[in-house]
N, C-alpha and C. Protein backbone atom coordinates (compact mmCIF):
# COMPACT_ATOMS: atom_id res chain seq x y z
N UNK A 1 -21.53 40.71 13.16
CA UNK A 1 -21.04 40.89 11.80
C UNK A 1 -21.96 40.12 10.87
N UNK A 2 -21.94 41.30 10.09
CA UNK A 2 -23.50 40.03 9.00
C UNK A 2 -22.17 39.24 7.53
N UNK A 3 -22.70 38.16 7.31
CA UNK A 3 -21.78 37.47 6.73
C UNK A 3 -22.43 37.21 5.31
N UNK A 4 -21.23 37.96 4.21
CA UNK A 4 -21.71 38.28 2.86
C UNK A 4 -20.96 37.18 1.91
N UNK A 5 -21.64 37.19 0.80
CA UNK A 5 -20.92 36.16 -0.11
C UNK A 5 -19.45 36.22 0.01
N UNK A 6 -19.02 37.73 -0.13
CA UNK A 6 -18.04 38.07 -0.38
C UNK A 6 -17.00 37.67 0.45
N UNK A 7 -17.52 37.67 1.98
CA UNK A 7 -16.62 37.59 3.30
C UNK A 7 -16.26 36.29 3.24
N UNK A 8 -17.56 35.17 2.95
CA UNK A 8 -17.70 33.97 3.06
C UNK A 8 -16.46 33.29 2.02
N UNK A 9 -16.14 34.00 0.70
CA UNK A 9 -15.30 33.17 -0.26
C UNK A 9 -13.96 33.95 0.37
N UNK A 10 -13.96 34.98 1.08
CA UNK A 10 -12.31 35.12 1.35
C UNK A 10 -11.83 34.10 2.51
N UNK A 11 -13.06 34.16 3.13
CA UNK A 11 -12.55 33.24 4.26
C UNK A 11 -12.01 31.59 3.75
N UNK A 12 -13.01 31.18 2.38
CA UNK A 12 -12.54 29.69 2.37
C UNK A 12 -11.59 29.78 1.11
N UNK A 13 -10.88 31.21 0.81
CA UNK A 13 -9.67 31.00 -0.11
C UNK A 13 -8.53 30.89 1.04
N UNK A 14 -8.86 31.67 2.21
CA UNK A 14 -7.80 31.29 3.18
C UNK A 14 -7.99 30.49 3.31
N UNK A 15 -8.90 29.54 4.11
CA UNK A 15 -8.58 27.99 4.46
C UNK A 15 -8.19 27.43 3.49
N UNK A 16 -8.70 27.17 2.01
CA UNK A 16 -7.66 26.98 0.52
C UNK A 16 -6.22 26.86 0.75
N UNK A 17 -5.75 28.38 1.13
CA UNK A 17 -4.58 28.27 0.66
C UNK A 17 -3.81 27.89 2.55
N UNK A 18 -4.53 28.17 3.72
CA UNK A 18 -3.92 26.93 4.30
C UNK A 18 -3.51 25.74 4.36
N UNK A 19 -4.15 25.35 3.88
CA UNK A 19 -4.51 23.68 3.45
C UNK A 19 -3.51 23.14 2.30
N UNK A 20 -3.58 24.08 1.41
CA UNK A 20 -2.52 23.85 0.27
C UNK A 20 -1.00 24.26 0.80
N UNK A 21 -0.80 25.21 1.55
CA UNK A 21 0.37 25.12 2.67
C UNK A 21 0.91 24.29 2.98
N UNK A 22 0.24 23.07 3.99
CA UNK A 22 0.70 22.45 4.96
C UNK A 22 1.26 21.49 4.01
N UNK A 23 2.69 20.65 4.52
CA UNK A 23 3.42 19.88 3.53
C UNK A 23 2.64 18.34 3.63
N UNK A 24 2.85 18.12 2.50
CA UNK A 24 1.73 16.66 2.29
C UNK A 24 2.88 15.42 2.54
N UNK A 25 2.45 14.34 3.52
CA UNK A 25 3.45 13.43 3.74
C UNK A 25 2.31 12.28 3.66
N UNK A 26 1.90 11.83 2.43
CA UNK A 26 1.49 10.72 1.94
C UNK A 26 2.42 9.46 2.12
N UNK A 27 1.79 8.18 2.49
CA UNK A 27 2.85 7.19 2.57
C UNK A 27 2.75 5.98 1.47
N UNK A 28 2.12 6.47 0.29
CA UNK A 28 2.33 6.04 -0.82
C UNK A 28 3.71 5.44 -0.89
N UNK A 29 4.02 3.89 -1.17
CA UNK A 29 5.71 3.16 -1.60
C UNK A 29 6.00 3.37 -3.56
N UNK A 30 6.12 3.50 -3.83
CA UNK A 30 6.29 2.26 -5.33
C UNK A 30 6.89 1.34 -5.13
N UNK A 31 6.44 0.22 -6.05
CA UNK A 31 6.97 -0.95 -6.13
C UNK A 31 8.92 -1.35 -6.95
N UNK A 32 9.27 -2.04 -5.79
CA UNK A 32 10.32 -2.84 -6.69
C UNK A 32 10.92 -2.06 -6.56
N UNK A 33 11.20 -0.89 -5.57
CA UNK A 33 12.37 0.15 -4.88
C UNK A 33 12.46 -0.14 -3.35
N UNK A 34 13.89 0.23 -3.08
CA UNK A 34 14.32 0.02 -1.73
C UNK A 34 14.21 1.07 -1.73
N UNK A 35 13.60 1.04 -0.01
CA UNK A 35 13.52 2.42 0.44
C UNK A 35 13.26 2.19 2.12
N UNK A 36 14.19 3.10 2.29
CA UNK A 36 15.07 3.79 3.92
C UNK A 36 14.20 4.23 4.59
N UNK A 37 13.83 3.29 6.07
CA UNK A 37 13.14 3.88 7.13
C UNK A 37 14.22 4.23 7.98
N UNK A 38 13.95 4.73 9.21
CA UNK A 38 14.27 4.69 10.67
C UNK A 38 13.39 4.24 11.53
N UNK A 39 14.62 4.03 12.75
CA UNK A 39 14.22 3.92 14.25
C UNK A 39 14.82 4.06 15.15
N UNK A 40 14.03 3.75 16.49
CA UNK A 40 14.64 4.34 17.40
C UNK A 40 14.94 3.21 17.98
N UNK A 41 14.61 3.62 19.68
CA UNK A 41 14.61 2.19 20.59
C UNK A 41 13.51 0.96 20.37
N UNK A 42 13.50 -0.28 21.41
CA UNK A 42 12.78 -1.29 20.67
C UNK A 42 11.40 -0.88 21.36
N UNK A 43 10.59 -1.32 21.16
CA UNK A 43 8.94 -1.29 21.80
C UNK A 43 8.34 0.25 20.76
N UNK A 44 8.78 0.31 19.77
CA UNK A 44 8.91 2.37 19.28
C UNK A 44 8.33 1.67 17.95
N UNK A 45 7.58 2.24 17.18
CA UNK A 45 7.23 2.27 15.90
C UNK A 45 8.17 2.74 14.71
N UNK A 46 8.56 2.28 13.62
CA UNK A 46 9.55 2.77 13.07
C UNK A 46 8.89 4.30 12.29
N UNK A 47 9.74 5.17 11.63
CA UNK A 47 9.50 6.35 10.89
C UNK A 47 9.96 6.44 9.82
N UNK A 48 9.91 6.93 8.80
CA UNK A 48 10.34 7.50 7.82
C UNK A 48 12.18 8.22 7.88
N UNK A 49 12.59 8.56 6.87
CA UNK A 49 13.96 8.94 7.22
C UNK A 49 13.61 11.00 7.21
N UNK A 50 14.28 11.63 8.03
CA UNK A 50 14.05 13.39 7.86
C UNK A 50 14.88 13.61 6.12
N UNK A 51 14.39 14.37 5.74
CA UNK A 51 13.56 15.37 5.99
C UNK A 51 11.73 14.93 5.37
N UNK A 52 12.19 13.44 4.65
CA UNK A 52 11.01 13.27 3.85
C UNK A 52 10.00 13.11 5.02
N UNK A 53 10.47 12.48 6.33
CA UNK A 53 9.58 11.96 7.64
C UNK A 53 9.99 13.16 8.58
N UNK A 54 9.77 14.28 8.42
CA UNK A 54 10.10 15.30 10.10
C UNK A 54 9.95 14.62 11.19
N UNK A 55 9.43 13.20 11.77
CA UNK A 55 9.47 12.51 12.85
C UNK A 55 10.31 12.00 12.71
N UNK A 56 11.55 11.64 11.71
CA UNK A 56 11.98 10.58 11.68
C UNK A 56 13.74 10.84 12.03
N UNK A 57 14.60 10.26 11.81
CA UNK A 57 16.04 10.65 11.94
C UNK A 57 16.47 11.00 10.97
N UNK A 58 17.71 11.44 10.75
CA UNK A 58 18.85 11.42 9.51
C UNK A 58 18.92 10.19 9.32
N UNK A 59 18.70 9.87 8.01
CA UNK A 59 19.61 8.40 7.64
C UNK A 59 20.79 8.97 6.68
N UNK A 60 21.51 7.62 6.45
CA UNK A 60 22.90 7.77 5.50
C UNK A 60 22.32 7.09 4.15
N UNK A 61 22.01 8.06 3.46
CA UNK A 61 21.75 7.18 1.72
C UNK A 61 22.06 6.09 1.33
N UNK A 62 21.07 5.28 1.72
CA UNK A 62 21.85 3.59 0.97
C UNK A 62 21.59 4.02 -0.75
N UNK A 63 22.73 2.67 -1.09
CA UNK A 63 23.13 2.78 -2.61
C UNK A 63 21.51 2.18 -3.29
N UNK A 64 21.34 3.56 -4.02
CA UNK A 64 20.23 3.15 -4.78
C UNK A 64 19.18 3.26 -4.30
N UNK A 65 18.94 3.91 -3.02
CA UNK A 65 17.94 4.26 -2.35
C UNK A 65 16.93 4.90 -2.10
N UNK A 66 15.89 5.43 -1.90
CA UNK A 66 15.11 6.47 -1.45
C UNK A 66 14.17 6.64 -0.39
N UNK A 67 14.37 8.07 0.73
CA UNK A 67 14.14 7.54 1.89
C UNK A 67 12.34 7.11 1.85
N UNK A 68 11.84 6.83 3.12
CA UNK A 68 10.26 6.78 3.49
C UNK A 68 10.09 8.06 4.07
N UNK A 69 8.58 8.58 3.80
CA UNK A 69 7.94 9.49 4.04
C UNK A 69 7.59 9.28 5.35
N UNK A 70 6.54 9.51 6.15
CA UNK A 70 5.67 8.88 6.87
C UNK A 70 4.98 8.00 7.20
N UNK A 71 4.91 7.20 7.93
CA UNK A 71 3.82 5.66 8.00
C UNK A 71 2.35 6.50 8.43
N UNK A 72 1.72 5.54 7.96
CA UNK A 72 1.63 4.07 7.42
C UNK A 72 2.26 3.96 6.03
N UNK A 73 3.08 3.35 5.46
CA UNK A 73 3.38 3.01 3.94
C UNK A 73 2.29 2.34 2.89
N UNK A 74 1.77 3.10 2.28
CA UNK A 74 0.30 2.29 1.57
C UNK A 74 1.16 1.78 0.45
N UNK A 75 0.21 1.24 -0.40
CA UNK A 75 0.50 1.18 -1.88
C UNK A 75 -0.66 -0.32 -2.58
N UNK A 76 -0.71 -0.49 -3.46
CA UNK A 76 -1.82 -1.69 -3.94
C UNK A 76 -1.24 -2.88 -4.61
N UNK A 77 -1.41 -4.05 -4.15
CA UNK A 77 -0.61 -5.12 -4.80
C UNK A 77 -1.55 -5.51 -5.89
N UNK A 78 -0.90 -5.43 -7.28
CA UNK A 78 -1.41 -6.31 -8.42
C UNK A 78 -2.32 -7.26 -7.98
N UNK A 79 -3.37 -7.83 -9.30
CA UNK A 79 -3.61 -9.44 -9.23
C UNK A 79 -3.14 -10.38 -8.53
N UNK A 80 -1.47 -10.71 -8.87
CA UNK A 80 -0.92 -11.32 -8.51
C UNK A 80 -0.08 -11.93 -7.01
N UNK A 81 -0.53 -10.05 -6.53
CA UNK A 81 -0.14 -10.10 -5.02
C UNK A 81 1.13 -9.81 -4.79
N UNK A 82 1.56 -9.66 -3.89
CA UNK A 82 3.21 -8.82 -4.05
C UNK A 82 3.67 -9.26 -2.51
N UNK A 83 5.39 -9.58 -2.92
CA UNK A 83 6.50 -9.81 -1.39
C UNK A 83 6.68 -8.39 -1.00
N UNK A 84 7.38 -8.36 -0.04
CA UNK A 84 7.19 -7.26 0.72
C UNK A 84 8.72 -7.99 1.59
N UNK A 85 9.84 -7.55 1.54
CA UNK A 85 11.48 -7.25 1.90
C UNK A 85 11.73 -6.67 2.70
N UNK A 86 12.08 -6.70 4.30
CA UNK A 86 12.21 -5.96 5.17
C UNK A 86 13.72 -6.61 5.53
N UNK A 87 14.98 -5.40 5.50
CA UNK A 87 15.76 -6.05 6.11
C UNK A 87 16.57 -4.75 7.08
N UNK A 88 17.23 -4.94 8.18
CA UNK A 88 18.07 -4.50 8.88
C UNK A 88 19.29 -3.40 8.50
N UNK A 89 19.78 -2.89 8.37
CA UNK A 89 21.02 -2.11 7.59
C UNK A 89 22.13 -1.63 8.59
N UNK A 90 23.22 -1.44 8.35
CA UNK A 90 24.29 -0.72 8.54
C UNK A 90 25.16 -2.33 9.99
N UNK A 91 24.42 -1.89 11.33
CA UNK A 91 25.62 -3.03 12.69
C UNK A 91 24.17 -4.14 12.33
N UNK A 92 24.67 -4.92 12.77
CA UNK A 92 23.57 -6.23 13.18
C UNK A 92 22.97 -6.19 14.42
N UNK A 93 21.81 -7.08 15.06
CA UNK A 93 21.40 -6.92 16.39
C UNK A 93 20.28 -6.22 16.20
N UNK A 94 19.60 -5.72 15.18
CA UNK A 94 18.28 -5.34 15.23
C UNK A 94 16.98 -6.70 15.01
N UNK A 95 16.08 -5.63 15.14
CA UNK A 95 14.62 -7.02 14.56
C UNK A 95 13.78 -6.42 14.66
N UNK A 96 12.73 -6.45 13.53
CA UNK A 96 11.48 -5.73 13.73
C UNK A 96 10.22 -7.08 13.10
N UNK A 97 9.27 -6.37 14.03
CA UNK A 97 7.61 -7.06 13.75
C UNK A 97 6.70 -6.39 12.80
N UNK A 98 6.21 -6.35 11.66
CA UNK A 98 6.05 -5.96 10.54
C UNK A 98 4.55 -6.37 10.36
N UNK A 99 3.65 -4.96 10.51
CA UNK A 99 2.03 -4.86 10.38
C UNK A 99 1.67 -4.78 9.35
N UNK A 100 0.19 -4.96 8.76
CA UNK A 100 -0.30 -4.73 7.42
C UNK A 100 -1.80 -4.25 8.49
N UNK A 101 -2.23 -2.98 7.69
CA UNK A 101 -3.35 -2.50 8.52
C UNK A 101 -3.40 -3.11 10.24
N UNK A 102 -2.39 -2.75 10.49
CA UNK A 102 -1.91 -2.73 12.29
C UNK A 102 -2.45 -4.08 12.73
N UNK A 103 -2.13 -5.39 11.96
CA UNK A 103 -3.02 -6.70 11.74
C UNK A 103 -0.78 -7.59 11.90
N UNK A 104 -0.31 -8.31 13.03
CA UNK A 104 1.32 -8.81 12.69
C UNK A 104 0.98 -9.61 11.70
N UNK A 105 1.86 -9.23 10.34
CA UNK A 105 2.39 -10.59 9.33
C UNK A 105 3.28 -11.16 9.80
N UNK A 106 4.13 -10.56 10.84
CA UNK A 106 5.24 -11.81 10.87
C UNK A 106 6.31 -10.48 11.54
N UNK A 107 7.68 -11.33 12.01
CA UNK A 107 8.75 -11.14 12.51
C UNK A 107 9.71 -11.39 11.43
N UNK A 108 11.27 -10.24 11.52
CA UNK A 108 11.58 -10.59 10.70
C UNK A 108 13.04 -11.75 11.46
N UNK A 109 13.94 -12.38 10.64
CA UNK A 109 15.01 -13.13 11.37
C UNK A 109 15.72 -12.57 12.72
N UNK A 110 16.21 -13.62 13.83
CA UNK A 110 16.62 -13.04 14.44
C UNK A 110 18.08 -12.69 14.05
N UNK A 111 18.62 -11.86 14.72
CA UNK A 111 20.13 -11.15 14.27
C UNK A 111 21.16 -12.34 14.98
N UNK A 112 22.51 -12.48 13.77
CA UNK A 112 23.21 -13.54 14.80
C UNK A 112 24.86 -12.60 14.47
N UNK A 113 24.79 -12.83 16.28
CA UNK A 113 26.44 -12.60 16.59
C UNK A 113 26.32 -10.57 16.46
N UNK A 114 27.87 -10.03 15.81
CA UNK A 114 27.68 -9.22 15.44
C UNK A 114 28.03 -9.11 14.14
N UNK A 115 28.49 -7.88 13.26
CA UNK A 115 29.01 -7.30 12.51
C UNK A 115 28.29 -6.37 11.34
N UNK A 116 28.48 -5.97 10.51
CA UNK A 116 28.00 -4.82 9.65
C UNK A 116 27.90 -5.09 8.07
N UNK A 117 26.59 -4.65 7.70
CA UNK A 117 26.10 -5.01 6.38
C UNK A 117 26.63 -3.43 5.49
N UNK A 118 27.33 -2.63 5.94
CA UNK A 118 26.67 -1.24 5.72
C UNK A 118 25.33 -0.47 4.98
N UNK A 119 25.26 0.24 3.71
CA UNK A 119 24.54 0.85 3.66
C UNK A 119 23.91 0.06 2.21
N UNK A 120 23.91 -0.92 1.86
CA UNK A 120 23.77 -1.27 0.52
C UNK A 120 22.67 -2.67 1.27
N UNK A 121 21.38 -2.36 0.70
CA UNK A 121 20.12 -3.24 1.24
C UNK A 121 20.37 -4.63 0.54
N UNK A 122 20.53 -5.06 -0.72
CA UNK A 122 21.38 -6.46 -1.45
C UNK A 122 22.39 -7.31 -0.12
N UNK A 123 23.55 -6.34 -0.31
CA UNK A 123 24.56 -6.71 0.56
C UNK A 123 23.83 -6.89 2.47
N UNK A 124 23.02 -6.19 2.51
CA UNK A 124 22.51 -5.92 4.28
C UNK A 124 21.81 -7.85 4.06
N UNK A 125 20.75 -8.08 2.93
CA UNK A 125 20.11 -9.20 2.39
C UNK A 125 20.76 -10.70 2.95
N UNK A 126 22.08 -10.12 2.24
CA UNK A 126 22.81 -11.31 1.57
C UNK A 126 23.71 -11.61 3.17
N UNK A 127 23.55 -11.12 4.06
CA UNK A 127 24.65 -11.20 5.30
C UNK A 127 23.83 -12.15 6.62
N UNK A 128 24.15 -13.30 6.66
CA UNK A 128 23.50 -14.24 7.39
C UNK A 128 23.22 -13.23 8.71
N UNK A 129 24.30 -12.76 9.88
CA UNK A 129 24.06 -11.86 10.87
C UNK A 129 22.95 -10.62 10.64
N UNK A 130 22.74 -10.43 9.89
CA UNK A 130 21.65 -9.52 10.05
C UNK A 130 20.39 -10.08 9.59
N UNK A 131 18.78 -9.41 10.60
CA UNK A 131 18.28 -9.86 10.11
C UNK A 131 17.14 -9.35 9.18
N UNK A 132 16.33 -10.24 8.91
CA UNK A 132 15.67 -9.90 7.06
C UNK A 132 14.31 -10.58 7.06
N UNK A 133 13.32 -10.14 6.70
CA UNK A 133 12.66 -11.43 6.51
C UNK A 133 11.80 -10.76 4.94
N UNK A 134 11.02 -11.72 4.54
CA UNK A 134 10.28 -12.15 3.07
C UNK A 134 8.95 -12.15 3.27
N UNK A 135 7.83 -11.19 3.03
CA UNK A 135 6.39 -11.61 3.89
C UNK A 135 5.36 -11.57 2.11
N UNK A 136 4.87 -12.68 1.91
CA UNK A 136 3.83 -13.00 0.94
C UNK A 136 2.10 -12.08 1.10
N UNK A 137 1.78 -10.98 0.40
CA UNK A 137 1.03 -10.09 0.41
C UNK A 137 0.04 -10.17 -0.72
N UNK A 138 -1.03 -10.32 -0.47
CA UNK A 138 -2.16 -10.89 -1.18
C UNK A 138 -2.36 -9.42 -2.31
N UNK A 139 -3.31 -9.84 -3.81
CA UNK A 139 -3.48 -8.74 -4.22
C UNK A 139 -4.50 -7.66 -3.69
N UNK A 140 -4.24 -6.04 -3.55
CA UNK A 140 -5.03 -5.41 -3.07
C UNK A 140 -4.48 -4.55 -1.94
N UNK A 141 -5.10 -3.51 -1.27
CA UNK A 141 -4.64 -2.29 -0.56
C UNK A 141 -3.88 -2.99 0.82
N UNK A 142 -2.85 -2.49 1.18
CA UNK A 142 -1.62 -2.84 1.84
C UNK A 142 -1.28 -1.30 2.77
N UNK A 143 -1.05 -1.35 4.41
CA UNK A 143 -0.65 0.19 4.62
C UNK A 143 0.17 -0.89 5.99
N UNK A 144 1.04 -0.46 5.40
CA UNK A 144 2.70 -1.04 6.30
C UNK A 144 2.85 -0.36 7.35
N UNK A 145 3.33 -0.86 8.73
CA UNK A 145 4.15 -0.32 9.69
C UNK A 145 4.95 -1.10 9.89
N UNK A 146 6.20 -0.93 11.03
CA UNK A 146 7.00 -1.36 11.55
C UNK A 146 7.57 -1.27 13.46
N UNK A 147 7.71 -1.90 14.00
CA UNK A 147 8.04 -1.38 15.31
C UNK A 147 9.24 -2.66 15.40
N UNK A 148 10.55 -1.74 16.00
CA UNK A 148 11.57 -2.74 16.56
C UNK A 148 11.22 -3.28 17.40
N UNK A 149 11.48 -4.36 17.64
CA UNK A 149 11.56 -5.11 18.50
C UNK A 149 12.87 -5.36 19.41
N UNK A 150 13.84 -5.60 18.54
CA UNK A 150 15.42 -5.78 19.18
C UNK A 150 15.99 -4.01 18.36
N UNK A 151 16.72 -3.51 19.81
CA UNK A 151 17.49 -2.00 18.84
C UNK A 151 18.50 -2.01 19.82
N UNK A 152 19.32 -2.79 20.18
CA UNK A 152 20.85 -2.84 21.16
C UNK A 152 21.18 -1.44 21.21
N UNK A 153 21.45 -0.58 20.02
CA UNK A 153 22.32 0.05 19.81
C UNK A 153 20.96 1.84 20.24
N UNK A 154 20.05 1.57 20.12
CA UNK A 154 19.19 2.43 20.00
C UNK A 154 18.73 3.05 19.16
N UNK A 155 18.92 2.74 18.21
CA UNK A 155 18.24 2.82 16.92
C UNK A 155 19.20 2.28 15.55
N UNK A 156 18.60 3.16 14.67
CA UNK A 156 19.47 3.26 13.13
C UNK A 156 18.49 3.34 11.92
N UNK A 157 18.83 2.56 11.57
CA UNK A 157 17.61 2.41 9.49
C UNK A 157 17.63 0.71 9.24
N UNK A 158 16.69 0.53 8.26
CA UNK A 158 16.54 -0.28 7.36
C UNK A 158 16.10 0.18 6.17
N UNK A 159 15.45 -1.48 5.84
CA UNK A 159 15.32 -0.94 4.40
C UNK A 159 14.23 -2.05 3.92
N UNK A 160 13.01 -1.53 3.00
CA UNK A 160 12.06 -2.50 2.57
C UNK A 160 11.75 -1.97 1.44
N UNK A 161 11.08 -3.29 0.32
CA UNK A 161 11.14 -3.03 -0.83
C UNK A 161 9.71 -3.83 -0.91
N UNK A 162 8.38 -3.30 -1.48
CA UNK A 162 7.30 -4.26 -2.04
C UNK A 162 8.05 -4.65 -3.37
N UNK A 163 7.84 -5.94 -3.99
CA UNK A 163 8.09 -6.45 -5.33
C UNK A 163 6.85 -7.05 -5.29
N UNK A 164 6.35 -6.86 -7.07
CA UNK A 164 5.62 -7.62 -7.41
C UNK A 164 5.49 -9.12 -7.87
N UNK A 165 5.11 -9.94 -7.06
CA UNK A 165 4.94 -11.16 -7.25
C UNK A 165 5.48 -11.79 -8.72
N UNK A 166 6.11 -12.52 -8.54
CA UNK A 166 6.34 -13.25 -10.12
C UNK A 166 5.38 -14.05 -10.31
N UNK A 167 4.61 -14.24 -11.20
CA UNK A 167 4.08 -14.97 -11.75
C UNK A 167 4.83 -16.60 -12.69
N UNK A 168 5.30 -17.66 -12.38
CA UNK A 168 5.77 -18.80 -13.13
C UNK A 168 4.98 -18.77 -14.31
N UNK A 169 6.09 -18.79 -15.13
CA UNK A 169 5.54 -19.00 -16.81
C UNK A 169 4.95 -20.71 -16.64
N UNK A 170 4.40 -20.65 -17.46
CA UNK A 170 4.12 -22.51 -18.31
C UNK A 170 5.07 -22.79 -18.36
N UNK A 171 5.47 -24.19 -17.91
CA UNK A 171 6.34 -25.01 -18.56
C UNK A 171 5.82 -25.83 -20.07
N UNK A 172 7.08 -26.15 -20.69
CA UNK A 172 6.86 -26.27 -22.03
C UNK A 172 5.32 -27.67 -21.90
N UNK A 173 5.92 -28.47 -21.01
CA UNK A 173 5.14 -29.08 -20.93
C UNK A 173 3.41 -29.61 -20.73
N UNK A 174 3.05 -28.06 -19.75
CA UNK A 174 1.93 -27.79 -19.22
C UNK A 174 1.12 -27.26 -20.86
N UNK A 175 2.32 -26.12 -21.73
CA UNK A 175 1.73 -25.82 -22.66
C UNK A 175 0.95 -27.02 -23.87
N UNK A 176 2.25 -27.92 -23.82
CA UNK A 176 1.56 -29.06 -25.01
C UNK A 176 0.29 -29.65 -24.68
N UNK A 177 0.53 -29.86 -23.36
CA UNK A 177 -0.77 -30.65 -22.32
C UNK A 177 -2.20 -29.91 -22.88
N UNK A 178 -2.03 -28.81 -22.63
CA UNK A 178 -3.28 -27.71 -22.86
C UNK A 178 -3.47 -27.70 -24.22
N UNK A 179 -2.37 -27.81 -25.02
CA UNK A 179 -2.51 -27.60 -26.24
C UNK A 179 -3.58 -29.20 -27.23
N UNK A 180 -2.59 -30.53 -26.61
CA UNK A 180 -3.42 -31.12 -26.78
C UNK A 180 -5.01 -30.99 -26.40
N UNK A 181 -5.20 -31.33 -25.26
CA UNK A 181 -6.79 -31.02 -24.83
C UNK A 181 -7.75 -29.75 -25.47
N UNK A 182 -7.01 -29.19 -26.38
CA UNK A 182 -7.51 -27.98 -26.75
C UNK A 182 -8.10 -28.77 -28.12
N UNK A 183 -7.30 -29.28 -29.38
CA UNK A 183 -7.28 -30.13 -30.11
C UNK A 183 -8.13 -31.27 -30.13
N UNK A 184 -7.77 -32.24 -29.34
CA UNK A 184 -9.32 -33.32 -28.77
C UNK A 184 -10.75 -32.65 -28.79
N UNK A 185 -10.71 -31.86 -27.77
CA UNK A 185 -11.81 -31.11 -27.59
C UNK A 185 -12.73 -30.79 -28.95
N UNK A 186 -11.86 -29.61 -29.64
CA UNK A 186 -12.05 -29.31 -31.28
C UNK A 186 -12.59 -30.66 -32.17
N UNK A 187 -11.68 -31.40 -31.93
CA UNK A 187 -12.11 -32.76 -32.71
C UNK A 187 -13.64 -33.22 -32.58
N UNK A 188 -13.66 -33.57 -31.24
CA UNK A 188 -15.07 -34.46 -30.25
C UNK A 188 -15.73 -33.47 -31.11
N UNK A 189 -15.78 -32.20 -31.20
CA UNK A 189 -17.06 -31.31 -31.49
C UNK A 189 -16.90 -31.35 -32.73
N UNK A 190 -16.36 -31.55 -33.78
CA UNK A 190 -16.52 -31.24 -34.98
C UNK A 190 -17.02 -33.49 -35.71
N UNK A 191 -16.66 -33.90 -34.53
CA UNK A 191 -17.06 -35.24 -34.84
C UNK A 191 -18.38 -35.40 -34.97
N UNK A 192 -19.24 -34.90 -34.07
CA UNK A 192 -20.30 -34.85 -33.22
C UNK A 192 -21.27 -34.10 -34.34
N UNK A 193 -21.06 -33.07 -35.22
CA UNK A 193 -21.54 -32.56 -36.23
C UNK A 193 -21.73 -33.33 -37.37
C-alpha cells in the first residue's frame, strides 16, 4: 500500500481521537482540601476512591470531601512549603507509611485500642485511637503515595489534605526592632554627608 498525505492524516486523526478517548486520571491534589483515598490489605499501596480511581474501592463521602483520582498524588508546594495531613477514617487499627517521589517521609501514629472516627476527617483528626500523622514538605514538586501498613479489618479509606504552610507574621516587636535599625541606618548615612 503506497502511503498518501491523505491516508497518513486519517490515520493520526484516529490516533487523535483515541487518545482524546481514553479517560484522563491525572493525580493532580489542590491544596487545603480533604480528600478520600482507599485501601486494601496491609503491604498494598493505597488508591484513589471508584469511580474517580477505577482501581480503587467505593468509599462513603466524608463531610466535605472529595474523592482521589489515581496515585501518584502530585501537586507544587509554594515558597513557603506545605504540611501534608494523613489521617485514618471510619474503625481504628489502621496505619500507613507515606512516600514523596517513592523516597518514606514518615509513618503515620500508631492506632490505640479500638473504636470509630466515622466519616468526618476533623473529627477522624481529633480522636486519640486513630491514627494521623503531620509531615513538613519543602517548597516545590511533591507526587504522594501511600501503602498500609496495619489494615486489621482489610481495608477501608482515609483521608489527606496538603495545606499551605503558614507563614508567622512579625511580632510587634521584631517590627519596631527593624524599624529602628532602619532609622539609625538612615541617620549614619545622612550624618556622613
Amino acid at each position: 500500500m503506497a502511503w498518501t498525505s491523505r491516508s497518513v492524516s486519517v490515520m493520526g486523526l484516529c490516533a487523535c481521537l483515541t487518545v482524546a478517548a481514553a479517560p484522563a486520571h491525572s493525580g493532580v491534589i489542590p491544596l487545603n482540601q480533604f480528600l478520600e483515598f482507599s485501601f486494601f490489605d496491609a503491604g498494598q499501596p493505597a488508591a484513589g476512591c471508584a469511580p474517580a480511581d477505577p482501581g480503587g474501592d467505593f468509599c462513603v463521602p466524608g463531610s466535605g470531601t472529595q474523592f482521589l483520582n489515581a496515585p501518584p498524588w502530585t501537586f507544587v508546594a509554594p515558597l513557603g512549603g506545605a504540611t501534608l495531613i494523613v489521617t485514618d477514617a471510619f474503625t481504628a487499627g489502621d496505619r500507613f507509611q507515606v512516600f514523596d517521589f517513592g523516597v518514606s517521609i514518615g509513618l503515620t501514629s500508631a492506632p490505640i485500642g479500638a473504636g470509630s472516627c466515622g466519616s468526618d476527617p476533623v473529627t477522624c483528626l481529633a480522636n486519640a485511637n486513630i491514627s494521623h500523622g503531620v509531615f513538613a514538605l519543602a517548597a516545590g514538586a511533591h507526587s504522594l503515595t501511600l501503602t498500609a501498613i496495619l489494615a486489621p479489618t482489610g481495608g477501608g479509606a482515609g483521608y489527606l489534605q496538603a495545606q499551605v504552610a503558614q507563614i508567622p507574621e512579625p511580632s510587634l516587636s521584631a517590627l519596631l526592632t527593624a524599624g529602628l535599625l532602619a532609622l539609625y541606618g538612615w541617620r549614619s548615612r545622612a550624618r556622613r554627608k
